[in-house]
Protein backbone atom coordinates (compact mmCIF):
# COMPACT_ATOMS: atom_id res chain seq x y z
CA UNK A 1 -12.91 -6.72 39.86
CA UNK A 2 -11.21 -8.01 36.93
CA UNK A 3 -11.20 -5.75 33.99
CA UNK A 4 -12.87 -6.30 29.95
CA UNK A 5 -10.99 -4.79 27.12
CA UNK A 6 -12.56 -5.14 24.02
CA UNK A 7 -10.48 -5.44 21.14
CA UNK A 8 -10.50 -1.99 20.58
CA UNK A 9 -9.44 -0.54 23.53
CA UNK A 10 -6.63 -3.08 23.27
CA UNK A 11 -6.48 -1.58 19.64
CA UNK A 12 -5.74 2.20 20.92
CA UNK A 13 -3.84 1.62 24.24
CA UNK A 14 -1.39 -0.05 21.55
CA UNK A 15 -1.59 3.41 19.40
CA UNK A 16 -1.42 5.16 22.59
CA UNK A 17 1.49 3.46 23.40
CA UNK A 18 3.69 3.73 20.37
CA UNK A 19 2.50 7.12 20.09
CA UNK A 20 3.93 8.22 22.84
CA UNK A 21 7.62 6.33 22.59
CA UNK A 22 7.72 7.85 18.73
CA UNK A 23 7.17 11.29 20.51
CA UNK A 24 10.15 10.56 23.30
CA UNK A 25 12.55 9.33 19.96
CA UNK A 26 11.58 12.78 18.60
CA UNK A 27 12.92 14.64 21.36
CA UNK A 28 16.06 12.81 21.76
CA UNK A 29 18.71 15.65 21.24
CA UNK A 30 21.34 14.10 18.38
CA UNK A 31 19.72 10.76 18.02
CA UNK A 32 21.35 8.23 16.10
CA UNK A 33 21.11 4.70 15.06
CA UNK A 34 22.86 2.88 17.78
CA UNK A 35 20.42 4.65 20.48
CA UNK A 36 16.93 4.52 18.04
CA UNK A 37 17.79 1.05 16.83
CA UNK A 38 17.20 -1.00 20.26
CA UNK A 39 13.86 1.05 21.15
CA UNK A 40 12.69 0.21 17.78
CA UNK A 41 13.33 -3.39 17.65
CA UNK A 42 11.56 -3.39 21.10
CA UNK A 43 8.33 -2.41 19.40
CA UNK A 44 8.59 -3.89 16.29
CA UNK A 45 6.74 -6.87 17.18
CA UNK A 46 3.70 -4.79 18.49
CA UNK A 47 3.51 -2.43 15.57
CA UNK A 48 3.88 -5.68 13.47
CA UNK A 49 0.60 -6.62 14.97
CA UNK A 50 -1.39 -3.54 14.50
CA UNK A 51 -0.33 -3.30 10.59
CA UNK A 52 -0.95 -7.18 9.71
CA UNK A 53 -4.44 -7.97 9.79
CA UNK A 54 -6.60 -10.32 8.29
CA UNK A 55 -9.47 -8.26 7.31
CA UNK A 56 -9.57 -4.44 5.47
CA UNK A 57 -11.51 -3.25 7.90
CA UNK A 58 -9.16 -3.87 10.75
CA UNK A 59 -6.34 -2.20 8.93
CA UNK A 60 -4.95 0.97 10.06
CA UNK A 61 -6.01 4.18 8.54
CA UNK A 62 -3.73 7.08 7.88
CA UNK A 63 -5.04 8.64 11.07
CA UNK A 64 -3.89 6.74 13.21
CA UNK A 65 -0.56 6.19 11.57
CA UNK A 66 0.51 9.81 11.69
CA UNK A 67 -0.58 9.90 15.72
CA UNK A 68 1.44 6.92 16.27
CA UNK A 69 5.05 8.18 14.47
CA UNK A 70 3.91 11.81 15.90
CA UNK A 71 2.91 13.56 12.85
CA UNK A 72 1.69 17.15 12.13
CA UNK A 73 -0.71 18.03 9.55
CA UNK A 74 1.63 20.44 8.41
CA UNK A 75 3.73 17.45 7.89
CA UNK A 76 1.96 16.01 5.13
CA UNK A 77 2.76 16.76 1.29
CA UNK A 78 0.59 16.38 -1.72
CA UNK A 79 -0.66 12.91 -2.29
CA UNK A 80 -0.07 12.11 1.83
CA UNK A 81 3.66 10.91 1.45
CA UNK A 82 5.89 11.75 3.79
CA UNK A 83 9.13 13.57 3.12
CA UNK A 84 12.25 13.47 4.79
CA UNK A 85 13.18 16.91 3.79
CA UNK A 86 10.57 18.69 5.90
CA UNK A 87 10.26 16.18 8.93
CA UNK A 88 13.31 14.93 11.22
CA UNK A 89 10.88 12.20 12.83
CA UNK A 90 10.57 10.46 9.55
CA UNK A 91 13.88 8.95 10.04
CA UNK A 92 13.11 7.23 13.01
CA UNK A 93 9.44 5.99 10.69
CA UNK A 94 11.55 4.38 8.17
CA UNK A 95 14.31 3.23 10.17
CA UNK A 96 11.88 1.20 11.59
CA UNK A 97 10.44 -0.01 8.25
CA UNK A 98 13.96 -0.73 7.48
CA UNK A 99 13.63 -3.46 10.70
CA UNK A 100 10.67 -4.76 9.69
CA UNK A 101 12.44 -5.52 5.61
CA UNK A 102 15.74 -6.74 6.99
CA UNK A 103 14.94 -8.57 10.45
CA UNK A 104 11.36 -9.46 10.28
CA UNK A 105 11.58 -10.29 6.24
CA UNK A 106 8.40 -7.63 5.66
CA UNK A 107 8.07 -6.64 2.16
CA UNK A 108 6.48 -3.20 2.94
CA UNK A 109 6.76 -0.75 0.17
CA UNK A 110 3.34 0.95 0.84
CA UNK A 111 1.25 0.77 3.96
CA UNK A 112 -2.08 -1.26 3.23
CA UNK A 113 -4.48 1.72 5.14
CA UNK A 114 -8.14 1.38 4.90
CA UNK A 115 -7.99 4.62 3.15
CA UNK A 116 -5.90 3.10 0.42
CA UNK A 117 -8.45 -0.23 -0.14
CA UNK A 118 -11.70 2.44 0.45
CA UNK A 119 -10.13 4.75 -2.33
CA UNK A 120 -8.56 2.03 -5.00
CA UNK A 121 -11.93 -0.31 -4.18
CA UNK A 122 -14.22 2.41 -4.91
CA UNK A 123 -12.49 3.44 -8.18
CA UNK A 124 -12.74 -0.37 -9.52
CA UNK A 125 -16.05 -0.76 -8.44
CA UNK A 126 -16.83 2.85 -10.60
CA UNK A 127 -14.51 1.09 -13.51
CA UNK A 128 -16.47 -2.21 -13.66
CA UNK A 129 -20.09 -0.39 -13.44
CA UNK A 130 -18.75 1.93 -16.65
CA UNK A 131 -18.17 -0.84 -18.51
CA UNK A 132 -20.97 -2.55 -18.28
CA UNK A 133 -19.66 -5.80 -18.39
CA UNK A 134 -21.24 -9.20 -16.68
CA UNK A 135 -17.45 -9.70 -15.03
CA UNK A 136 -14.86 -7.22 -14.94
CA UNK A 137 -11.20 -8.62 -14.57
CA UNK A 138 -8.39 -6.85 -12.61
CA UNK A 139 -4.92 -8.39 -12.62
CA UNK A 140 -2.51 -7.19 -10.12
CA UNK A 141 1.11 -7.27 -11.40
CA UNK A 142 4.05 -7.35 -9.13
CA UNK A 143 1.60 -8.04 -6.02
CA UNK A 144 4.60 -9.58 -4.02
CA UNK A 145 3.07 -11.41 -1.08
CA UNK A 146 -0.88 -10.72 -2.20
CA UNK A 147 -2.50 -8.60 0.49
CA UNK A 148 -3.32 -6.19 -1.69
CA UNK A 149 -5.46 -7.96 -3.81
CA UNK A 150 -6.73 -9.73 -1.04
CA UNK A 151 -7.99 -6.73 0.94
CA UNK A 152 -9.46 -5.13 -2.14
CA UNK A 153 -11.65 -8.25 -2.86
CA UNK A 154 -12.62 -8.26 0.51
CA UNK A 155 -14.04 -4.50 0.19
CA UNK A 156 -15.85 -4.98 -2.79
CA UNK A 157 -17.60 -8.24 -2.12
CA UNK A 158 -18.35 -6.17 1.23
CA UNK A 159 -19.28 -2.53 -0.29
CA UNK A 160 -20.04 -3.39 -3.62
CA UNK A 161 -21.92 -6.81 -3.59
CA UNK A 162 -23.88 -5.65 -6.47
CA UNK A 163 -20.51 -6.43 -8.86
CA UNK A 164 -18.71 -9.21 -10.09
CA UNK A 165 -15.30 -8.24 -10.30
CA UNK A 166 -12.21 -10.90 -10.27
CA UNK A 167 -8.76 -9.58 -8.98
CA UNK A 168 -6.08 -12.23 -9.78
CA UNK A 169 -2.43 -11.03 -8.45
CA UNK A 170 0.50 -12.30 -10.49
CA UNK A 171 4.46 -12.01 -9.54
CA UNK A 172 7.20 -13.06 -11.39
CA UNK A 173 9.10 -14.14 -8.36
CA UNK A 174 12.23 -12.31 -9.15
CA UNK A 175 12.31 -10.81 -5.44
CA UNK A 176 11.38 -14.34 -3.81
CA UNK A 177 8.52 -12.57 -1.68
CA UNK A 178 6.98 -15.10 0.65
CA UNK A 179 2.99 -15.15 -0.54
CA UNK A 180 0.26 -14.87 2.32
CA UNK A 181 -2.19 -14.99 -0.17
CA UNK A 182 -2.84 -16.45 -3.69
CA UNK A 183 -0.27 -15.06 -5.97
CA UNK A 184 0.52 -16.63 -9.65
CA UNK A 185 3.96 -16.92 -10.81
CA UNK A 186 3.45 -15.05 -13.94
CA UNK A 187 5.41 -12.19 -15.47
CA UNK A 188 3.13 -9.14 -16.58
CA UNK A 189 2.89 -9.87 -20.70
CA UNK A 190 2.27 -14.08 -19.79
CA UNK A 191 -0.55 -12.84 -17.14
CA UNK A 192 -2.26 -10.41 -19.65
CA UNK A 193 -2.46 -13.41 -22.83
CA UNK A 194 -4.19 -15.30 -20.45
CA UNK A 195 -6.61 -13.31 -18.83
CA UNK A 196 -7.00 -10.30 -21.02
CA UNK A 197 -7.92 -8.04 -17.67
CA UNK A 198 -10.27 -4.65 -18.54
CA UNK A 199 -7.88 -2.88 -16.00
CA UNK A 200 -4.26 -3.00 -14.09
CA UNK A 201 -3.15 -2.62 -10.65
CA UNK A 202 0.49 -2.18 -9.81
CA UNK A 203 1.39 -1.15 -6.72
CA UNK A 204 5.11 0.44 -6.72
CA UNK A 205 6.20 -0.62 -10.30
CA UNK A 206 10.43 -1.46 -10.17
CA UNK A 207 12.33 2.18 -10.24
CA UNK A 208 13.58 2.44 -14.26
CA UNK A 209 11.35 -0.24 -15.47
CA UNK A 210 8.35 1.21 -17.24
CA UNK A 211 5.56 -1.48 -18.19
CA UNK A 212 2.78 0.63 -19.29
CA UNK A 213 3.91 0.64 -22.92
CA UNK A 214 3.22 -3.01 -23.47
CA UNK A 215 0.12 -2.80 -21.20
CA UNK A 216 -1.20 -0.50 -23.63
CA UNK A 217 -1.21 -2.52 -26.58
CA UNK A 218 -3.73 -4.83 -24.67
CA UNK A 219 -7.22 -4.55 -27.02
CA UNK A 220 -8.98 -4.91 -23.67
CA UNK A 221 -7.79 -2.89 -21.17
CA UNK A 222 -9.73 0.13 -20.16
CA UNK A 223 -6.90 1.12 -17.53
CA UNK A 224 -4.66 0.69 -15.29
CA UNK A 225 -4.21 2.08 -11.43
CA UNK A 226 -0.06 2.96 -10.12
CA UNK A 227 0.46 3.40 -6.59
CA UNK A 228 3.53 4.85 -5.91
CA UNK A 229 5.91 8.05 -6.13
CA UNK A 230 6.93 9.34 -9.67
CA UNK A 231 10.39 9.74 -8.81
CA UNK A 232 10.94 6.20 -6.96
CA UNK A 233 8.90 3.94 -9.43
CA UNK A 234 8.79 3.08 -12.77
CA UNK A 235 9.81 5.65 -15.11
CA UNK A 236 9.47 9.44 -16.45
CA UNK A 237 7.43 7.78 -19.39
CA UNK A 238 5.34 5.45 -17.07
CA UNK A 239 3.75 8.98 -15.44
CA UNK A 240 3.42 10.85 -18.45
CA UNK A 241 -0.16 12.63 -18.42
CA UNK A 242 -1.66 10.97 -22.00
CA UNK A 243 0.04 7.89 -23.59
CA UNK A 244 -1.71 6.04 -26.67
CA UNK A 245 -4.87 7.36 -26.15
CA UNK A 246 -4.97 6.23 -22.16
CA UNK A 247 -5.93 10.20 -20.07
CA UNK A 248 -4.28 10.31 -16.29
CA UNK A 249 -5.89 11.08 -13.38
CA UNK A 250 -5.17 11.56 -10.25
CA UNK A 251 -7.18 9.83 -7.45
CA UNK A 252 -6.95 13.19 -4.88
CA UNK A 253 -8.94 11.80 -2.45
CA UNK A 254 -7.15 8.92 -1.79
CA UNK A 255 -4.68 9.18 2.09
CA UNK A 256 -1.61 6.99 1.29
CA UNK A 257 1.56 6.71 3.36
CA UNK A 258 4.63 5.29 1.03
CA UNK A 259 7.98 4.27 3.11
CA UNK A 260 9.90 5.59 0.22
CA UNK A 261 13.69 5.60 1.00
């Protein structure tokens, strides 16, 4: 009798699967690059597969991230970023994200979870229904090859079809990021003269490079959202708790996973 597998079972025998050859890399006594790298760049391909999806709801969630690189709860710190310092298997997590950059030309800086687009959508959605405004405009800068805008407009034309919210994502090219979705070439002061946005999304701002400060000056905006880590993007000023009347706040209850190395 020939045997059915529905999408997801094919879905977790793949977690399964990596799951258990993270947890054999684990317990290889002195591992090091030239025995890590070729096991790695064996699954690359598959894990690849399970992280590029079409639609938010097929992405990954945190979950099932940390079971497939073999993660403890006692792993995790703070905002959900993992850290090197307390965790030898993180080396073999972004040793393979280093694959995926260099061999498979992946711009990954943050993983796209569907905690991440749940979290972020949700706190737009709350932003545009504050404001009370007929359209509420979000412009992503730096959004690189567009999936995160793409996957948040999916979510809220799913979750919150009661809004009208337009996300446009800009880049300025610099890093020559092959788009997979719509992505202006505009640099962050062009994109805001032109579409005056009531909020901004950056998503791992350049390390020394704070844009906030002209951001700011914008007579419209009523915020912008950073994802990232304070001491690998932007600046000391860009995470500073109050700046020209803007408050910060931490989104708690948002899982992330950041590749940061």
């Amino acid at each position: 009798m020939n045997e059915t597998i529905t999408t997801n079972e094919a879905r977790d025998r793949t977690i399964q699967k990596l799951a258990a050859i993270f947890k054999d890399l684990s317990r290889t006594p002195n591992p090091n690059r030239d025995t890590v790298r070729p096991v790695l760049m064996g699954i690359a391909e598959e894990f690849l597969e399970l992280y590029n999806q079409e639609k938010w709801s097929d992405l990954l969630t945190v979950d099932e991230l940390k079971e497939i690189f073999a993660m403890n709860p006692e792993e995790l710190q703070g905002s959900g970023a993992f850290d090197a310092k307390f965790m030898p298997r993180f080396q073999n997590f972004t040793h393979l994200i280093s694959i995926l950059r260099y061999s498979r030309n992946e711009s990954i800086h943050e993983f796209y979870t569907r905690d991440l687009i749940e979290g972020v959508g949700n706190k737009i959605a709350e932003l545009a229904k504050k404001s009370g405004k007929e359209k509420f405009i979000v412009l992503e800068v730096g959004a690189g090859d567009g999936k995160f805008s793409n996957y948040l407009r999916q979510y809220l034309q799913e979750c919150h079809p009661g809004t009208t919210i337009e996300i446009t994502a800009i880049d300025n090219g610099i890093n020559e990021i092959t788009t997979k979705y719509p992505v202006e070439n505009l640099d962050d002061q062009q994109a805001i003269v032109q579409y005056n946005p009531d909020l901004i999304l950056c998503s791992w701002m350049p390390p020394r490079e704070d844009l906030t400060k002209d951001w700011r000056k914008s007579p419209n905006l009523k915020a912008y959202i950073l994802v990232g880590e304070e001491d690998a993007s932007g600046t000391e000023e860009t995470w500073q708790p109050n700046k020209d009347g803007f408050e910060r706040e931490r989104l708690g209850d948002v899982k992330t996973i950041s590749p940061n190395f």
